[in-house]
Protein backbone atom coordinates (compact mmCIF):
# COMPACT_ATOMS: atom_id res chain seq x y z
CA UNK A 1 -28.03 120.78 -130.95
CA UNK A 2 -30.73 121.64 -133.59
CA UNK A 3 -28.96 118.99 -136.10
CA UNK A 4 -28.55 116.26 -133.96
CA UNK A 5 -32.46 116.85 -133.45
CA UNK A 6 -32.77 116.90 -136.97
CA UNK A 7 -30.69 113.95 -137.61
CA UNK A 8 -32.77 111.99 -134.27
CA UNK A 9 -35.97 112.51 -135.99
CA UNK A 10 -35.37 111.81 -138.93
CA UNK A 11 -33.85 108.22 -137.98
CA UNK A 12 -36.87 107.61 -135.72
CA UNK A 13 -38.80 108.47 -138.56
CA UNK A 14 -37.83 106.16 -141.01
CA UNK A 15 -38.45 103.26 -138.27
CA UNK A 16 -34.96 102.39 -137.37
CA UNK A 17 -33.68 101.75 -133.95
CA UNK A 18 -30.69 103.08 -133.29
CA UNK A 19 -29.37 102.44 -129.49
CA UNK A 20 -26.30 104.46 -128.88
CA UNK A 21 -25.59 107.78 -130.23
CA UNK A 22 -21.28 108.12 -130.69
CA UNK A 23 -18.52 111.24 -130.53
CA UNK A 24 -15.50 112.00 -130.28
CA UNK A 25 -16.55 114.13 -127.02
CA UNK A 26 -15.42 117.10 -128.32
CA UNK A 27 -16.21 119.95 -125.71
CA UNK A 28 -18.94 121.05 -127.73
CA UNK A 29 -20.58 117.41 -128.76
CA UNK A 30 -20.21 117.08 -124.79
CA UNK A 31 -21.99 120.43 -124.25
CA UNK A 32 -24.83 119.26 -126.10
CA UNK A 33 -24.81 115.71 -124.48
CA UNK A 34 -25.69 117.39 -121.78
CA UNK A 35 -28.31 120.12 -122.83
CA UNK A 36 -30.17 116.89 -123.41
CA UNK A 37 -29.85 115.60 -120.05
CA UNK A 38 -26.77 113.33 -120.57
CA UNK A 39 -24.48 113.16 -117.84
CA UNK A 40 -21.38 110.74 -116.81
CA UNK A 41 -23.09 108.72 -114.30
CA UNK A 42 -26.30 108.56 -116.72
CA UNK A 43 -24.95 108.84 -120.23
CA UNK A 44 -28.25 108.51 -122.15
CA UNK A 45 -30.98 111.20 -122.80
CA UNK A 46 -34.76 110.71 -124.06
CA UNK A 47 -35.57 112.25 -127.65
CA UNK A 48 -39.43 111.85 -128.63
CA UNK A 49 -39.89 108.80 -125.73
CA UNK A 50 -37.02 106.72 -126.86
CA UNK A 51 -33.86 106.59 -124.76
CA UNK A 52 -30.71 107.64 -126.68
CA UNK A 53 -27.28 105.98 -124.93
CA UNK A 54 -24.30 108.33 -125.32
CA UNK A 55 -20.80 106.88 -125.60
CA UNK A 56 -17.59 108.24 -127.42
CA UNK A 57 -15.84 106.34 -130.02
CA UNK A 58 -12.88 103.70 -129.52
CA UNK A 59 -10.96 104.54 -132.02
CA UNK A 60 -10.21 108.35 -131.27
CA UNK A 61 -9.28 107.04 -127.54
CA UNK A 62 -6.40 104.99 -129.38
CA UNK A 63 -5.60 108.31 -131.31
CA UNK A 64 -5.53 110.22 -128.25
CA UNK A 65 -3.85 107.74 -126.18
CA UNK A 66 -0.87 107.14 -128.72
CA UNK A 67 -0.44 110.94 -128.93
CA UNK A 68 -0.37 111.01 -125.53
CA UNK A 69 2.57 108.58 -125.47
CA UNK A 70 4.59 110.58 -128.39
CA UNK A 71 3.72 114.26 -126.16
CA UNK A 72 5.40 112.92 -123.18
CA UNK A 73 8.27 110.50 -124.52
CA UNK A 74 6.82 107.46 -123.25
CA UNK A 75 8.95 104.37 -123.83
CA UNK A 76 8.96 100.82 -122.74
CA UNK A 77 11.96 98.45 -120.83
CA UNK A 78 12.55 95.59 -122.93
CA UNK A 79 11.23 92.74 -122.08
CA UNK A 80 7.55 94.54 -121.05
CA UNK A 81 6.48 94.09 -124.30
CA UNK A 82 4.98 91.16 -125.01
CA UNK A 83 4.28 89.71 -128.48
């Protein structure tokens, strides 16, 4: 928690506004999410008066999602795939 602080003030520091703050909600990155008051049904937390929305990232739901699919043997009928 102490570097995402660190890395918070520093960005409000230089003047920047940065909206959403992104992970791969990792238990720990979720433990800390909440520490700073983050929870599901209000994913965003106040750092130095400025609120912070939480969110995790797209692309490691695709990641998860497709090894989902090889972990269980998912396959598809022909003809439910559409180009």
């Amino acid at each position: 928690m102490r570097f995402l602080k660190e890395v918070l003030r520093a960005r409000q520091n230089t003047g920047v506004r940065v909206v959403p703050t992104i992970c791969d909600m990792d238990a720990n990155n979720v433990k800390v999410l909440k520490l700073l008051g983050a929870i599901r049904r209000k994913p965003f937390f106040k750092f130095q008066n400025q609120d912070n929305l939480t969110g995790s990232d797209p692309p490691h739901h695709l990641k998860c999602t497709g090894k989902l699919f090889l972990k269980y043997h998912v396959q598809f009928e022909p003809g439910h795939i559409y180009d």
